[in-house]
Protein backbone atom coordinates (compact mmCIF):
# COMPACT_ATOMS: atom_id res chain seq x y z
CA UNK A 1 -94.07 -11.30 36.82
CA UNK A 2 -93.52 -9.69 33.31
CA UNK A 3 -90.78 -10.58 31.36
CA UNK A 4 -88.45 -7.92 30.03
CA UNK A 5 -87.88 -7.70 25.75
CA UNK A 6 -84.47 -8.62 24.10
CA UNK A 7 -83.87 -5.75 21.99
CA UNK A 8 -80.88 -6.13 19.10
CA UNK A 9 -79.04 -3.01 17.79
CA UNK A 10 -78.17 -3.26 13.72
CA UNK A 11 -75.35 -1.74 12.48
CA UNK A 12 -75.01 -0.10 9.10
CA UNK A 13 -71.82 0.83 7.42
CA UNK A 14 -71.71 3.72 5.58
CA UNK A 15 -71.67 2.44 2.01
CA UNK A 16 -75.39 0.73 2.93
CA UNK A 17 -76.78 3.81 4.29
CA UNK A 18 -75.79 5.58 1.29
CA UNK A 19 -77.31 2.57 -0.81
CA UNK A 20 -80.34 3.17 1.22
CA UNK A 21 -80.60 7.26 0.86
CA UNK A 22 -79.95 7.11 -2.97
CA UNK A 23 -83.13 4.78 -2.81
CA UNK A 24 -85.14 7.33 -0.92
CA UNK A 25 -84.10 10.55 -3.56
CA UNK A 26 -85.00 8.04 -6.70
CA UNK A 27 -88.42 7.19 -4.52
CA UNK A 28 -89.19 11.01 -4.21
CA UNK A 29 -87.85 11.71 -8.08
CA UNK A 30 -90.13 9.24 -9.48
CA UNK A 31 -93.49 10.89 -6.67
CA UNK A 32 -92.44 13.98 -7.97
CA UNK A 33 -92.21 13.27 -12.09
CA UNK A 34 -95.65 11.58 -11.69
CA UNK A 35 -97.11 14.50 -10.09
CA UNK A 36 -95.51 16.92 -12.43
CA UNK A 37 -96.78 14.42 -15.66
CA UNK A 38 -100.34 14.78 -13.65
CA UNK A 39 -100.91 18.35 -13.55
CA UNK A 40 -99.52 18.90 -16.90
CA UNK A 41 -102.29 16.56 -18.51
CA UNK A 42 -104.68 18.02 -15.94
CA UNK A 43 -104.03 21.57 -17.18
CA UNK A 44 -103.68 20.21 -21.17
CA UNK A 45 -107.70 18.35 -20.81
CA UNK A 46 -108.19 22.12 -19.13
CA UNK A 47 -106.39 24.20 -22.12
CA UNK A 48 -108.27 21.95 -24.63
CA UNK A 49 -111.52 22.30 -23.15
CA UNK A 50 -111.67 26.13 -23.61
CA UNK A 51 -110.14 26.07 -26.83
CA UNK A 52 -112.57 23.27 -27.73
CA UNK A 53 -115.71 25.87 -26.09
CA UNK A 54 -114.27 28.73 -27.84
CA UNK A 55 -114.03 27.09 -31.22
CA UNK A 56 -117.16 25.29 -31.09
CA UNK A 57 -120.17 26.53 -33.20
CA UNK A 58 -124.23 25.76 -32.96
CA UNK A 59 -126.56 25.93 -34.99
CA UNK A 60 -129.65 24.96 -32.89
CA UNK A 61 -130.70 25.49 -29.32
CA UNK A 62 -133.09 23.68 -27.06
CA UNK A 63 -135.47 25.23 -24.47
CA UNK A 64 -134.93 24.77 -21.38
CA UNK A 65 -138.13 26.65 -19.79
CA UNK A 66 -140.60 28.77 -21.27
CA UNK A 67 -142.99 31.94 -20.50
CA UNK A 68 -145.87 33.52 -21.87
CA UNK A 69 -145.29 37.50 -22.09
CA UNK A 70 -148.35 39.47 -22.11
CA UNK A 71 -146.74 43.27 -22.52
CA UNK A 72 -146.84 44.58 -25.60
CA UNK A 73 -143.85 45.04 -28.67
CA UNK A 74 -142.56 48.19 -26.69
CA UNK A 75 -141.45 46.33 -23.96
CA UNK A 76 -137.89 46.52 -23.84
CA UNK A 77 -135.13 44.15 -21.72
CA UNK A 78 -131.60 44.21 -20.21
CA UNK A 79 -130.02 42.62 -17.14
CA UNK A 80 -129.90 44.36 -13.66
CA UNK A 81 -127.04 42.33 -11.54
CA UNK A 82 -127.43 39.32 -13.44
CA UNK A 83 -131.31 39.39 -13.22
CA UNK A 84 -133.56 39.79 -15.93
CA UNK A 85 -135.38 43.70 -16.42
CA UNK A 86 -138.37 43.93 -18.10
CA UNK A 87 -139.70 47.55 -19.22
CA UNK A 88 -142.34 49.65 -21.10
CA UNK A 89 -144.58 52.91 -20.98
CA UNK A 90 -146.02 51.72 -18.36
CA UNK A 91 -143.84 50.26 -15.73
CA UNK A 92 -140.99 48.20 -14.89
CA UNK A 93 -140.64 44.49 -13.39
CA UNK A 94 -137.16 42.75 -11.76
CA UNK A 95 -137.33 39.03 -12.05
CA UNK A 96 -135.04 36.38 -10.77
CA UNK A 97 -133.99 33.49 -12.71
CA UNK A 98 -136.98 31.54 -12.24
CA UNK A 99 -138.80 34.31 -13.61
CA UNK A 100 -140.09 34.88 -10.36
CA UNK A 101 -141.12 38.87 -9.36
CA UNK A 102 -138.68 40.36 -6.51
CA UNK A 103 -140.41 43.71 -7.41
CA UNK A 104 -142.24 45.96 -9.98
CA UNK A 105 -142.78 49.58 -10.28
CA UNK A 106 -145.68 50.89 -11.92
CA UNK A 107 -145.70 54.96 -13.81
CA UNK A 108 -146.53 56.52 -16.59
CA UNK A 109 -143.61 57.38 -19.42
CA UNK A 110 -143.50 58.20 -23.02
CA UNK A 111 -140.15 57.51 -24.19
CA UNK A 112 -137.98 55.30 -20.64
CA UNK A 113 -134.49 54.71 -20.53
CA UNK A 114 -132.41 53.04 -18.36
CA UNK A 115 -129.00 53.75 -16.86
CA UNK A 116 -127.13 51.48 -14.42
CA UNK A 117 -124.55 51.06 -12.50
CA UNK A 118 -123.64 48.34 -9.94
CA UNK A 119 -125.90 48.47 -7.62
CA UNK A 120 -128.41 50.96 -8.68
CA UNK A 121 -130.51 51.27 -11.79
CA UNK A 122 -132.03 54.69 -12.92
CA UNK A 123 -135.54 54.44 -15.10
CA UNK A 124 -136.82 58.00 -17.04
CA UNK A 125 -138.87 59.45 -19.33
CA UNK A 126 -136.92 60.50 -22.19
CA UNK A 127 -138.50 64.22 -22.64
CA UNK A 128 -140.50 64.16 -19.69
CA UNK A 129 -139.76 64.71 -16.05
CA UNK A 130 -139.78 61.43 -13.78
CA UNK A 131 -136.57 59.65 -12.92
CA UNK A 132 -137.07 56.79 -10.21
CA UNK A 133 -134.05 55.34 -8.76
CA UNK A 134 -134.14 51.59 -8.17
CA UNK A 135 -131.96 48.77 -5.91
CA UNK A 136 -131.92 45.33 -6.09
CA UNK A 137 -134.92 45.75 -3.50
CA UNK A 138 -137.25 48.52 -5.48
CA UNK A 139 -137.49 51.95 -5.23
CA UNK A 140 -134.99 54.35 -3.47
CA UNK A 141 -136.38 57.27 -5.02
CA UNK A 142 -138.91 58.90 -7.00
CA UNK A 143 -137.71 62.35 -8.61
CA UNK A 144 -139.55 65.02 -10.78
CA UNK A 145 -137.78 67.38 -12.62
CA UNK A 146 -139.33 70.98 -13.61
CA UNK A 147 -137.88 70.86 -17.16
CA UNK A 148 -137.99 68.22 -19.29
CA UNK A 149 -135.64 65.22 -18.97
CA UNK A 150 -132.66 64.99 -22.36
CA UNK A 151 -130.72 62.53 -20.50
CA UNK A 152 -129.77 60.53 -17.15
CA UNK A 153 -126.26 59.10 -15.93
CA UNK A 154 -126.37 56.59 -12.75
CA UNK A 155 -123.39 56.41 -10.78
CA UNK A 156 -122.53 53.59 -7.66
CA UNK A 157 -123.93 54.76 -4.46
CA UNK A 158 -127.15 56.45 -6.72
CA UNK A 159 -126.33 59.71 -7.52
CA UNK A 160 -127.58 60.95 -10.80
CA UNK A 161 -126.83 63.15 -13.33
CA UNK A 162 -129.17 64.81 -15.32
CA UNK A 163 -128.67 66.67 -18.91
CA UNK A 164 -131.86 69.32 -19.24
CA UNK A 165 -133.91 70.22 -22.55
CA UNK A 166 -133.41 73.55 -21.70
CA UNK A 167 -129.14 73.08 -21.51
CA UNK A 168 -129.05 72.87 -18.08
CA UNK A 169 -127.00 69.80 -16.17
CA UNK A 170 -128.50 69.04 -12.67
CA UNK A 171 -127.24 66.43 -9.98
CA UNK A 172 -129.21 64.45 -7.57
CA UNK A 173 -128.28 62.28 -4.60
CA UNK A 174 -130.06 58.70 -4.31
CA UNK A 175 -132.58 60.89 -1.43
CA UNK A 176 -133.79 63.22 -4.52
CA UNK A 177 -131.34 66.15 -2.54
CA UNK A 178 -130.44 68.53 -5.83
CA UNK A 179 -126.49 68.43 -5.65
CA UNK A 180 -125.37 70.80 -8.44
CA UNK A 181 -127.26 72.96 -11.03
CA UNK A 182 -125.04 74.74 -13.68
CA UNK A 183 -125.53 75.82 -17.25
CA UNK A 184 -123.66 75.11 -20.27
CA UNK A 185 -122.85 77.92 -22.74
CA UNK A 186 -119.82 78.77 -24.67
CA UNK A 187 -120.94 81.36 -26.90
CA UNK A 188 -123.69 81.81 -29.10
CA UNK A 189 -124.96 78.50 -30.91
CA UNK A 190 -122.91 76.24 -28.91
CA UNK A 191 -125.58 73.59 -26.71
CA UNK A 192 -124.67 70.24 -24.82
CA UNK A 193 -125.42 67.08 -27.01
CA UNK A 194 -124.91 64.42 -24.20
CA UNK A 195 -122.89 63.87 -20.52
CA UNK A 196 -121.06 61.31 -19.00
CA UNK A 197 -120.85 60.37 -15.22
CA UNK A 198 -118.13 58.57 -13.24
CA UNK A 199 -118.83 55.32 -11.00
CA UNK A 200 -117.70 57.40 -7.39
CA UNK A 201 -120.43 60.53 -9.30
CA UNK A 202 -116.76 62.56 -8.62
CA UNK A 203 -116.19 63.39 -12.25
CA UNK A 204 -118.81 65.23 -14.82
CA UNK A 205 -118.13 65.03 -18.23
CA UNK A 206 -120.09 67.62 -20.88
CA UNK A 207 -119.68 67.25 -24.52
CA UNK A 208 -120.65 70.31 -26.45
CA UNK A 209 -121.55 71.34 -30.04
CA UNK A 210 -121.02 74.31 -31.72
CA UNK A 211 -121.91 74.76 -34.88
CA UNK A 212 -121.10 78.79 -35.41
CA UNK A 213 -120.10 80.14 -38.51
CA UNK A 214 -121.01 76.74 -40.80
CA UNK A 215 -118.19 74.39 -38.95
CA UNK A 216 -119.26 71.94 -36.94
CA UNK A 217 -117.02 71.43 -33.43
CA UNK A 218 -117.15 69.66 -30.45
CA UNK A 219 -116.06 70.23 -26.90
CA UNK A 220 -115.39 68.04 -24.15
CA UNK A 221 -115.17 69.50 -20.48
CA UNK A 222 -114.42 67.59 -16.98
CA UNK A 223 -115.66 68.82 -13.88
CA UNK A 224 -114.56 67.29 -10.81
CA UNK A 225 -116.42 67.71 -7.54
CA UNK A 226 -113.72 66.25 -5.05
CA UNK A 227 -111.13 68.18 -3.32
CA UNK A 228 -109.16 68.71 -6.73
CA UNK A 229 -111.56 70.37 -8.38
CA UNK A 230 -112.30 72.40 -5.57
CA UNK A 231 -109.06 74.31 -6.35
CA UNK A 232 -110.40 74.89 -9.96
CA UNK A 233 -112.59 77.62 -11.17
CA UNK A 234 -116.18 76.10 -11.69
CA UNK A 235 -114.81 72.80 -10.86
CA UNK A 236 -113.55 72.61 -14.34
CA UNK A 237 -109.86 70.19 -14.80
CA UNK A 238 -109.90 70.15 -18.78
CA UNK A 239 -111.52 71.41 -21.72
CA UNK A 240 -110.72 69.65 -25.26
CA UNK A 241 -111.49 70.96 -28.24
CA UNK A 242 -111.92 68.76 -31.52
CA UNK A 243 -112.50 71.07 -35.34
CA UNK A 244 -114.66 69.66 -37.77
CA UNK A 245 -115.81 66.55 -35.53
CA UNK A 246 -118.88 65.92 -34.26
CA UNK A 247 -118.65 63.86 -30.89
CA UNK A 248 -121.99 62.27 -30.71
CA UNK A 249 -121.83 60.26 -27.06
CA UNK A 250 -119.70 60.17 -24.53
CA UNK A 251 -119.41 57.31 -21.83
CA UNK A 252 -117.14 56.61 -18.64
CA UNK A 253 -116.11 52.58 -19.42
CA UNK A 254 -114.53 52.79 -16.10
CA UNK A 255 -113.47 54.95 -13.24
CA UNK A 256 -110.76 56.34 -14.57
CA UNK A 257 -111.44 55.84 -18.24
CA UNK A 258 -114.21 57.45 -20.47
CA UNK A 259 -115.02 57.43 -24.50
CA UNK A 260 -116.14 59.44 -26.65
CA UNK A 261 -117.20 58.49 -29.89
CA UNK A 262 -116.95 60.72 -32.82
CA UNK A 263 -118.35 61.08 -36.27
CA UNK A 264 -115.39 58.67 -37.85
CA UNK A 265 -113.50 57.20 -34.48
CA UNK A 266 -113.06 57.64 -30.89
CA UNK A 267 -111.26 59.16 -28.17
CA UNK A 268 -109.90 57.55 -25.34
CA UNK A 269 -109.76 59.54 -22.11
CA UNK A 270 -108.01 58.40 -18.91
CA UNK A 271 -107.14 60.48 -15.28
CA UNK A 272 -108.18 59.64 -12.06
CA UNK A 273 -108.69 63.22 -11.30
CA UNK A 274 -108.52 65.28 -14.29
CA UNK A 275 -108.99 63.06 -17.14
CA UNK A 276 -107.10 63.73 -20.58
CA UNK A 277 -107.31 61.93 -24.13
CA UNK A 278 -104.65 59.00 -24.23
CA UNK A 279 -105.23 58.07 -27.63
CA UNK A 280 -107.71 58.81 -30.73
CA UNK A 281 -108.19 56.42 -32.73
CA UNK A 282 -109.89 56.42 -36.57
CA UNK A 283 -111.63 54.37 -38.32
CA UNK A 284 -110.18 54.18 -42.21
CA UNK A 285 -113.74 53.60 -44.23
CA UNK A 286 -116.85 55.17 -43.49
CA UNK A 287 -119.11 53.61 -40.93
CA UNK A 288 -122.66 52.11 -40.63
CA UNK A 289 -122.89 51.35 -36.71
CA UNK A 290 -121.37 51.59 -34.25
CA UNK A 291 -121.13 49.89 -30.71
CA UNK A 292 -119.43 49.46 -27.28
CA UNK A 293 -118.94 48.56 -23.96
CA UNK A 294 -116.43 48.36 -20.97
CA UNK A 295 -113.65 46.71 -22.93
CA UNK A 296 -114.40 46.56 -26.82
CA UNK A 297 -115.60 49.25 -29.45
CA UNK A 298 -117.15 47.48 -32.62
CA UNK A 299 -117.92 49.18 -35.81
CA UNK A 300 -120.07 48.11 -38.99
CA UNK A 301 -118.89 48.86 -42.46
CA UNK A 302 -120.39 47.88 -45.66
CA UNK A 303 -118.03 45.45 -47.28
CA UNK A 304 -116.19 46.80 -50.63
CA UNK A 305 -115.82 43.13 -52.06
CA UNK A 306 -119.03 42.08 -51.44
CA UNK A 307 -122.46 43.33 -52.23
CA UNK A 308 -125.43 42.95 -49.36
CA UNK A 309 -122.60 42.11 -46.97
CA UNK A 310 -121.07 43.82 -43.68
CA UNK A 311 -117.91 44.11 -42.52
CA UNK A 312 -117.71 43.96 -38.43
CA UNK A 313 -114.17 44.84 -37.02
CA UNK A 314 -113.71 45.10 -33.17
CA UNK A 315 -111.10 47.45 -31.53
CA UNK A 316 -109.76 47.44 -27.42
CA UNK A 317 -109.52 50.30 -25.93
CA UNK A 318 -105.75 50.53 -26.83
CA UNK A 319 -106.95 50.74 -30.74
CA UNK A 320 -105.79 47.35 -30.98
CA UNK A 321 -108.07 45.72 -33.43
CA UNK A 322 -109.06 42.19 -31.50
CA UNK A 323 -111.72 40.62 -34.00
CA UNK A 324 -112.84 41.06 -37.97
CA UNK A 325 -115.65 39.22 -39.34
CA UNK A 326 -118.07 39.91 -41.78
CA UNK A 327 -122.32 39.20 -42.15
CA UNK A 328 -124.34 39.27 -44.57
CA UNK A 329 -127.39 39.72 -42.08
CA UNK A 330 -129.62 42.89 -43.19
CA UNK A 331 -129.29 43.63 -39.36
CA UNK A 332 -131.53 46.10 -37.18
CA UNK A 333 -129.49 45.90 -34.21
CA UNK A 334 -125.84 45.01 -33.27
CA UNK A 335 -124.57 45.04 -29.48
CA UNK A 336 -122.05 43.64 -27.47
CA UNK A 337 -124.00 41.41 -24.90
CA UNK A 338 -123.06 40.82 -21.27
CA UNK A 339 -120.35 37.77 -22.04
CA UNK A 340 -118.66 40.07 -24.62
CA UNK A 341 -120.23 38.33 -27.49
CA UNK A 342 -121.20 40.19 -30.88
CA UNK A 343 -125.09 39.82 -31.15
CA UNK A 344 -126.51 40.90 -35.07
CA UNK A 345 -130.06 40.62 -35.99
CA UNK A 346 -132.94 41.23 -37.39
CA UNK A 347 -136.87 40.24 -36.98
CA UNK A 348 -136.19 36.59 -37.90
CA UNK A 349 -132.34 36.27 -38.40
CA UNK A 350 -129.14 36.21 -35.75
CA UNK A 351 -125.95 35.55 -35.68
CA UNK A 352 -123.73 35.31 -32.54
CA UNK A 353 -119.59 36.03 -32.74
CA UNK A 354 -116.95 35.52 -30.07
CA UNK A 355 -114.36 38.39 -29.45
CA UNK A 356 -111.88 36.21 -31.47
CA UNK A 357 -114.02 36.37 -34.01
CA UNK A 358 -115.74 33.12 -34.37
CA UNK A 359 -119.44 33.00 -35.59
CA UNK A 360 -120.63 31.09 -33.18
CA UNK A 361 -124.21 31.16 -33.68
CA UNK A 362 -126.34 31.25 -36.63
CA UNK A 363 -130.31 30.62 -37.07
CA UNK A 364 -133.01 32.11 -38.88
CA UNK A 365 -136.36 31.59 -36.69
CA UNK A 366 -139.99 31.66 -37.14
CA UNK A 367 -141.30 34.24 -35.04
CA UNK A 368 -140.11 37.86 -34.33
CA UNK A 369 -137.17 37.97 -32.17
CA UNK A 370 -137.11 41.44 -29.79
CA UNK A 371 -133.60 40.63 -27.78
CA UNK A 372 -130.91 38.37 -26.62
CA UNK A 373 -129.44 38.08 -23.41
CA UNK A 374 -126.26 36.28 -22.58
CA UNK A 375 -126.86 33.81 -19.87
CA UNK A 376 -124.44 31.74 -16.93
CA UNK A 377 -122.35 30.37 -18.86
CA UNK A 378 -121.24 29.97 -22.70
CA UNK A 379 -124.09 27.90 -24.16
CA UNK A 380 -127.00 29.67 -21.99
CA UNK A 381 -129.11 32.32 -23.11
CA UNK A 382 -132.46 34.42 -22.94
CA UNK A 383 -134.28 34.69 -26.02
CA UNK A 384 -137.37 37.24 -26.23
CA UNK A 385 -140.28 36.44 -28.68
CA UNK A 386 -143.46 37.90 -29.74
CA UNK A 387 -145.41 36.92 -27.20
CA UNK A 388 -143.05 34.49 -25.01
CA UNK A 389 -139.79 34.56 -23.23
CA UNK A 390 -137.45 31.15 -23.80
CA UNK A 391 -134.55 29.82 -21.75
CA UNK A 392 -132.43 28.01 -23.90
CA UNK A 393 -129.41 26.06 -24.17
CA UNK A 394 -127.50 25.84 -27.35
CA UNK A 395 -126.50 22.29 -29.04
């Protein structure tokens, strides 16, 4: 037979209990001060580490993998989502990043360019009359154009935009279906120097010249194809006129949000619907260069304290200058790269600035450098030789 348990019953008077509860809170206190002490050094190593990465500076790399390129010097590069794009006269070739082929496209152009956006990348011949739309997985499309080809504009889902020789601005869907077809003239002498397209393809931008009566102004006009515009006559929700300026390109940065940059600033346009300049901002010394992407515009000035050296100054899109350096690099190109980074050089010589204005990079190599592409993270990049292609690492 089992035998039954003897169980006791403790009593507590109040005074021990609250002994014992005081002990409990102090327990919890001192769990909670150690965790607090924990993230705070966890996010101080963090804070340090990127404020270590964006002060550092290198001034050599080391290559990480290496290929042969057998195009010739006309070959030109960029990146097509995140993936390397090679092209020349003769065709174009989408790599991955083990310089492995997911597809090429051969033709036959004189002078390509390439426009992207997102998902789709437009290739064309730059006074002649091919356009072929590509995806991540080759061709969508294959256009030809009756008149030659002054400029293309890509927008997300593949529509295209197309600025004629002959004045003319045509739009194509990503099945070669002609959209739109409208011509551009204001009066006698006036003719369209370049257009701009939105990401949704619902907003045309055309930026005019007229250069009557020995003044030179410019004109920029919005045409929205959605139901707004629809209410408008030709589609037209704002025309801006600028005297004695000469608007050389204009770009939509985002979708609500296009540039245009002028003979000695730029303009800042921003409307979901019908777009309007927000601010104009110019530059006080006359420029060299200059440059631009989504977020930053970057000009080049020769320096007045300095001879053989360049000023580089770096503006948001709020005219809020972010960045001022200065190189003495007799420089053929200057671009923002992917990563935001400043990239000046020349045939042999480079330099590399963060956008807080930290030279970052600086080498002088051996062979003929054609381009620099940013890589996966802050120390990887893609550097393009005559005659090979290096993955490197800087240390």
């Amino acid at each position: 037979m089992a035998s039954k348990m003897d169980f006791k019953t403790v009593q507590t008077d109040n005074e021990n209990l609250e002994e014992i509860e005081e002990k409990i809170r102090k327990h919890r206190r001192r769990i909670i001060r150690r965790f607090a002490i924990a993230v705070i050094v966890i996010v101080t190593i963090g804070v340090c580490f990127q404020l270590w990465s964006a002060l550092r500076t290198y001034s050599k790399y080391e290559v990480r993998s290496k290929t042969e390129r057998q195009d010739s010097v006309a070959a030109k590069y960029t990146t097509f989502l995140g993936k390397l794009v090679e092209y020349n006269n003769d065709g174009i070739v989408y790599k991955d990043e083990n310089d492995e082929l997911i597809w090429n496209q051969s033709f036959e152009m004189s002078t390509p360019m390439v426009s992207i956006c997102e998902g789709y990348l437009a290739i064309y011949d730059r006074g002649g009359t091919l356009i072929y739309i590509m995806t991540s997985s080759g061709m969508a499309k294959k256009i030809e154009t009756t008149t030659p080809i002054s400029t293309v504009c890509i927008a997300n889902q593949g529509t295209v935009a197309v600025l004629m020789k002959e004045d003319t601005v045509r739009m194509y869907d990503r099945k070669g279906k002609e959209l739109t077809n409208g011509e551009f003239y204001e009066e006698k002498g006036s003719f369209p120097v370049d257009i701009a397209l939105s990401n949704d393809a619902q907003k045309l931008a055309v930026d005019m010249l007229d250069v009557t009566e020995g003044s030179v102004r410019s004109t920029v006009s919005f045409y929205n194809f959605g139901s707004v515009g629809q209410n408008e006559i030709d589609n037209n929700v704002g025309t801006y006129t600028y005297d004695d300026t000469f608007i050389s390109e204009i770009s939509y940065v985002a979708s609500n949000r296009m540039i245009a940059i002028e003979d000695s600033g730029y303009i800042v346009f921003e409307g979901a619907q019908k777009p309007a300049p927000k601010r104009e901002v110019k530059f006080k010394t006359e420029v060299q260069s200059v440059f631009y992407d989504n977020k930053y515009v970057g000009i080049v000035y020769s320096s007045p304290k300095k001879e053989g050296c360049w000023n580089i100054k770096v503006y948001d899109m709020a005219g809020k200058t972010v960045m001022e350096n200065e190189t003495t690099i007799a420089y053929d190109k200057i671009e923002f790269l992917d990563n935001n980074e400043i990239c000046v050089r020349n045939t042999h010589d480079c330099e590399l600035y963060t956008i807080h204005g930290i030279r970052k990079f600086s080498y002088t190599f051996d062979k003929d450098i054609y381009k620099i592409l940013s890589g996966s993270d802050s120390q990887s990049y893609t550097f393009v030789f005559n005659g090979e292609r290096d993955e490197v690492r800087l240390q």
